[in-house]
Protein backbone atom coordinates (compact mmCIF):
# COMPACT_ATOMS: atom_id res chain seq x y z
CA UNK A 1 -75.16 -34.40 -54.55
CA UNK A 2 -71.80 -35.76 -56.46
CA UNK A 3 -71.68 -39.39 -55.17
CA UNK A 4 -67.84 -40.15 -55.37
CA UNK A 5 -67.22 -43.85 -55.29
CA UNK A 6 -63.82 -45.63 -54.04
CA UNK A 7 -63.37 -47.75 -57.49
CA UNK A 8 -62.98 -46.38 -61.17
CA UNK A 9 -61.61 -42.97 -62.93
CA UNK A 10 -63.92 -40.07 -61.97
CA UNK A 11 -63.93 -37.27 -64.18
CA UNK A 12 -59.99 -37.19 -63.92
CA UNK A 13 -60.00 -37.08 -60.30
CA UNK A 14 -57.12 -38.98 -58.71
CA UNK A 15 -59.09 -42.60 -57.51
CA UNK A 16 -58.51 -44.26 -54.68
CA UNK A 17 -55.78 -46.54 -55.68
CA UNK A 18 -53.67 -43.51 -56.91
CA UNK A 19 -54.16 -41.63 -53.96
CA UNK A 20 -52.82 -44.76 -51.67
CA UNK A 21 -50.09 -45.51 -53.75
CA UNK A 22 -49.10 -41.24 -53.70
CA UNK A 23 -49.31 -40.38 -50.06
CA UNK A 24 -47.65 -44.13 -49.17
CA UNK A 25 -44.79 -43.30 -51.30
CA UNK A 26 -44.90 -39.71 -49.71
CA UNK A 27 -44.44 -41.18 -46.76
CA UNK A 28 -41.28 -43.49 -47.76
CA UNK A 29 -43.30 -46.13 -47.48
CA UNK A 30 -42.71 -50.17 -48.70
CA UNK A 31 -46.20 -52.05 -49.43
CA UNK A 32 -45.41 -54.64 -46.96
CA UNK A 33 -44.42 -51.94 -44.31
CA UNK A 34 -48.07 -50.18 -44.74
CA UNK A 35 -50.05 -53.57 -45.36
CA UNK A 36 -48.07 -54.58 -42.01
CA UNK A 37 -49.18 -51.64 -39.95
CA UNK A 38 -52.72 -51.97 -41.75
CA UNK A 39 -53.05 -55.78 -40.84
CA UNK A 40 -53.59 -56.44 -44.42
CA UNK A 41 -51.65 -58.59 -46.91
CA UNK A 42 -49.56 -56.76 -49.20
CA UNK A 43 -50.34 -58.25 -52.24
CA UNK A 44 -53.61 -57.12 -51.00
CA UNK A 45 -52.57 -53.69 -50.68
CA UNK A 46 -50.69 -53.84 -53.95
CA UNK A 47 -54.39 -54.89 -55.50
CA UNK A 48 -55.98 -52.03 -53.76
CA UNK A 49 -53.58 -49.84 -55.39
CA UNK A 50 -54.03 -50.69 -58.60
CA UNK A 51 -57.91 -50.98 -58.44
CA UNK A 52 -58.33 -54.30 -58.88
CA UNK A 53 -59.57 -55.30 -55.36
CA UNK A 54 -62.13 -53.13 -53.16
CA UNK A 55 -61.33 -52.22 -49.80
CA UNK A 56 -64.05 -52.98 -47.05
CA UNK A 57 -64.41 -49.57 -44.94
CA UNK A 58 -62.72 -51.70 -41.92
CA UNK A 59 -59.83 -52.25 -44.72
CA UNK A 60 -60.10 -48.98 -45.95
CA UNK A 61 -59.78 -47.12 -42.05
CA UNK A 62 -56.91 -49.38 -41.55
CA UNK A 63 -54.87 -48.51 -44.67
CA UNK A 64 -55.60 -44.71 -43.57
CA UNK A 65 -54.31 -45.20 -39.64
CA UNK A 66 -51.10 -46.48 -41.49
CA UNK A 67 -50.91 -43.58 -43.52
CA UNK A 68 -51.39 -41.04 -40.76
CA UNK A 69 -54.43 -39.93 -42.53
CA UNK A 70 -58.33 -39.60 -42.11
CA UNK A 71 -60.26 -41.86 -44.96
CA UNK A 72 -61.96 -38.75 -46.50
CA UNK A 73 -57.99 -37.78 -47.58
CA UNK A 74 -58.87 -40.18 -50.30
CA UNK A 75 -61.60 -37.86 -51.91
CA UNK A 76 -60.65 -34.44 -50.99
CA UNK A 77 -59.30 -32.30 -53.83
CA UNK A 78 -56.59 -30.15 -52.34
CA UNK A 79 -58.15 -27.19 -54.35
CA UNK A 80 -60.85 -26.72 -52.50
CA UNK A 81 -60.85 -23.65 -50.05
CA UNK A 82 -64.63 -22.58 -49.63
CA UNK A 83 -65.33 -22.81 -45.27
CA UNK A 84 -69.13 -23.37 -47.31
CA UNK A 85 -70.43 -27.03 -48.17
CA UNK A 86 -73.22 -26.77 -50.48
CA UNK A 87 -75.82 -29.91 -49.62
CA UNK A 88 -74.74 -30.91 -53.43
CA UNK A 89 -71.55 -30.84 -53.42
CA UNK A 90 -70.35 -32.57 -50.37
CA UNK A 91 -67.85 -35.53 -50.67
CA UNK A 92 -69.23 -39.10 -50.34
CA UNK A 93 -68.09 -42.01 -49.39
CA UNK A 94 -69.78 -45.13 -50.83
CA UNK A 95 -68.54 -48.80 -50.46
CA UNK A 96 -69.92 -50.82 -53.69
CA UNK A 97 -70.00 -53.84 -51.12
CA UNK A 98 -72.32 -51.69 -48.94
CA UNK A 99 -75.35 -49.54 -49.28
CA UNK A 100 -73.87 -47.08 -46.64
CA UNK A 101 -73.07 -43.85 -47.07
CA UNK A 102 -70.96 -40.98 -45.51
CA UNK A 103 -71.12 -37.26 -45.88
CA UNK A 104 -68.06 -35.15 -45.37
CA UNK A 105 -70.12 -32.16 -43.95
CA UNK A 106 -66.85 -29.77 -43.09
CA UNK A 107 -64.98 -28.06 -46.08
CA UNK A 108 -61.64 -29.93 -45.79
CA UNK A 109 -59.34 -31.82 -43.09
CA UNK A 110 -57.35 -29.25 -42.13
CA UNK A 111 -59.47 -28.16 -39.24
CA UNK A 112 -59.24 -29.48 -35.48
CA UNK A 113 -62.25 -31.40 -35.73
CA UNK A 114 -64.49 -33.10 -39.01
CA UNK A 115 -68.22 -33.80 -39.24
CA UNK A 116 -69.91 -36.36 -41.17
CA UNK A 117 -73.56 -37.11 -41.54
CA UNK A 118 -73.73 -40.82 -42.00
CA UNK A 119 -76.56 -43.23 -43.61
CA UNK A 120 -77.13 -46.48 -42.74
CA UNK A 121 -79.23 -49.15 -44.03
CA UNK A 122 -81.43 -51.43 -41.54
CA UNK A 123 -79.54 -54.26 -40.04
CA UNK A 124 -75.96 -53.26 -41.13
CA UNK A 125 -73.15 -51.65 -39.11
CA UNK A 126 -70.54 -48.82 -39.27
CA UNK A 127 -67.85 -51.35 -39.10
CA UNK A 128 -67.46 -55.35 -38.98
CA UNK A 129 -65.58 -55.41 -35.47
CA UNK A 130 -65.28 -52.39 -33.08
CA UNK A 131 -62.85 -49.66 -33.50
CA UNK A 132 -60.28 -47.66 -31.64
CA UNK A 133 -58.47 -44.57 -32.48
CA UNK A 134 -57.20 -41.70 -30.94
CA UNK A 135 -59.53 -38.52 -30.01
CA UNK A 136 -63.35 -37.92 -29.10
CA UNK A 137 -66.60 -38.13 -31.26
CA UNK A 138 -70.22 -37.28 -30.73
CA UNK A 139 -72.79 -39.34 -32.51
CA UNK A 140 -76.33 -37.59 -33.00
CA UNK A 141 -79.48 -39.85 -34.30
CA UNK A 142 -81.27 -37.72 -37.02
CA UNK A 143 -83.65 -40.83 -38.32
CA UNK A 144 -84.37 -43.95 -36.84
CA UNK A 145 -82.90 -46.15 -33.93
CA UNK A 146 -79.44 -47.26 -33.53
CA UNK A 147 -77.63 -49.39 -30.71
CA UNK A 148 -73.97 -48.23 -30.26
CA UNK A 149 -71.00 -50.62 -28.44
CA UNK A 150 -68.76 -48.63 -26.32
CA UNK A 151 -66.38 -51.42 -25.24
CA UNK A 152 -68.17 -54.02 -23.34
CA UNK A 153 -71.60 -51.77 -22.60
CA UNK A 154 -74.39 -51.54 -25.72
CA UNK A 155 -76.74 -48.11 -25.37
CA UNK A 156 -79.76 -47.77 -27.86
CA UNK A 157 -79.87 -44.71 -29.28
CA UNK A 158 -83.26 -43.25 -31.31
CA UNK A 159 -84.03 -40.05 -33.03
CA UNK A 160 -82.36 -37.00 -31.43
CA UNK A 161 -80.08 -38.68 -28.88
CA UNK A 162 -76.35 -38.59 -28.70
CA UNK A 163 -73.30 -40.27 -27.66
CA UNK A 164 -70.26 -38.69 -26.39
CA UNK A 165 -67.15 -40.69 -26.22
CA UNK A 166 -63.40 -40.93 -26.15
CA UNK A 167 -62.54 -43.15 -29.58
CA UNK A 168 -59.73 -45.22 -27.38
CA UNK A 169 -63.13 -47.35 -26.91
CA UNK A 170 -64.08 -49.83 -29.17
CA UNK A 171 -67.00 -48.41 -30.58
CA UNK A 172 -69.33 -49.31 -33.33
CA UNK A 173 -73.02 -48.12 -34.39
CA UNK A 174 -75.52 -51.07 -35.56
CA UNK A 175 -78.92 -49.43 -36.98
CA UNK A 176 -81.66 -52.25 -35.28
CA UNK A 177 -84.63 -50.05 -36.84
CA UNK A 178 -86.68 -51.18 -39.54
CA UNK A 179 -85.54 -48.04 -41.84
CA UNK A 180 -82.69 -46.20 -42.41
CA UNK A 181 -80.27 -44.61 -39.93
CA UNK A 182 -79.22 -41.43 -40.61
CA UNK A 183 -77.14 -39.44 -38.38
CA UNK A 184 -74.28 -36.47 -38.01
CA UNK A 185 -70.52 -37.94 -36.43
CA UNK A 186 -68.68 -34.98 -35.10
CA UNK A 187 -64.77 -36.76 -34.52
CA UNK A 188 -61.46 -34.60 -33.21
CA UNK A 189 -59.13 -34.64 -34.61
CA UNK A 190 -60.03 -36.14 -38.19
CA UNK A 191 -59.77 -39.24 -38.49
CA UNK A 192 -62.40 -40.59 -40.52
């Protein structure tokens, strides 16, 4: 499986800080105007953009609501036209802050719907405070045990359950097992 991480020059594929800096000034876009609607400092942003700082996926989701564009946009290569995702060579997201991992499982983000299988290590969280967004997502538990906040009610979720739920909720997944989480995210439209 081609691990592709946010920071450093991979094999002359656009990093993240390129990408950012392309699709905000794309967009018409100022730094402060984005790092504004992102909730981030724009000499932050401006950091970000030139690699020298690392996003935290909360940072990261932010900077891609202000964009208008799901996080895996960042990794994609607009090339790519195959509806088949071979198990090694799926796009992955990897935080170097973080041992968790995402799977883009769909072929690209122009579909009405995106599905990610997601890894998570024991006693760490999707995100560091609940998220909203717009559209629906299913969460299915593959491995392990997982509770999952939707708004002010916590459900505990093991192997084979799901959660169905409209993302204007604040939701977040928190693996409480003693190994890793591993589980398949099915959000419309893509936003992740």
């Amino acid at each position: 499986m081609a691990r592709l991480y946010l920071v450093g020059s991979i094999g002359g594929i656009q990093v993240l800080g390129d990408r950012i800096r392309s699709k905000r000034l794309e967009k018409g876009l100022s730094l402060r105007e984005v790092a504004e609607k992102a909730g981030l400092t724009a000499s932050f942003l401006s950091q970000v953009e030139r690699d020298i700082a690392e996003p935290s996926i909360t940072s990261l989701r932010r900077i891609a609501q202000a964009l208008g564009v799901p996080i895996f946009y960042f990794l994609l290569d607009s090339a790519e036209k195959s509806p088949v995702v071979r198990h090694d060579a799926r796009k992955v997201l990897c935080f170097p802050e973080s041992r968790m991992v995402y799977e883009l499982l769909s072929p690209d983000l122009n579909r009405k719907m995106e599905i990610v299988m997601g890894t998570l290590p024991s006693g760490e969280a999707t995100c560091e405070t609940a998220l909203t967004h717009c559209g629906e997502e299913c969460i299915v538990v593959l491995e392990g045990s997982a509770d999952i906040e939707l708004g002010t009610e916590v459900h505990h979720l093991q192997r084979g359950d799901s959660a169905y739920y409209f993302c204007s909720l604040p939701h977040k997944l928190i693996n409480v097992g003693p190994g890793a989480l591993e589980f398949i995210m099915v959000i419309t439209p893509p936003t992740f």
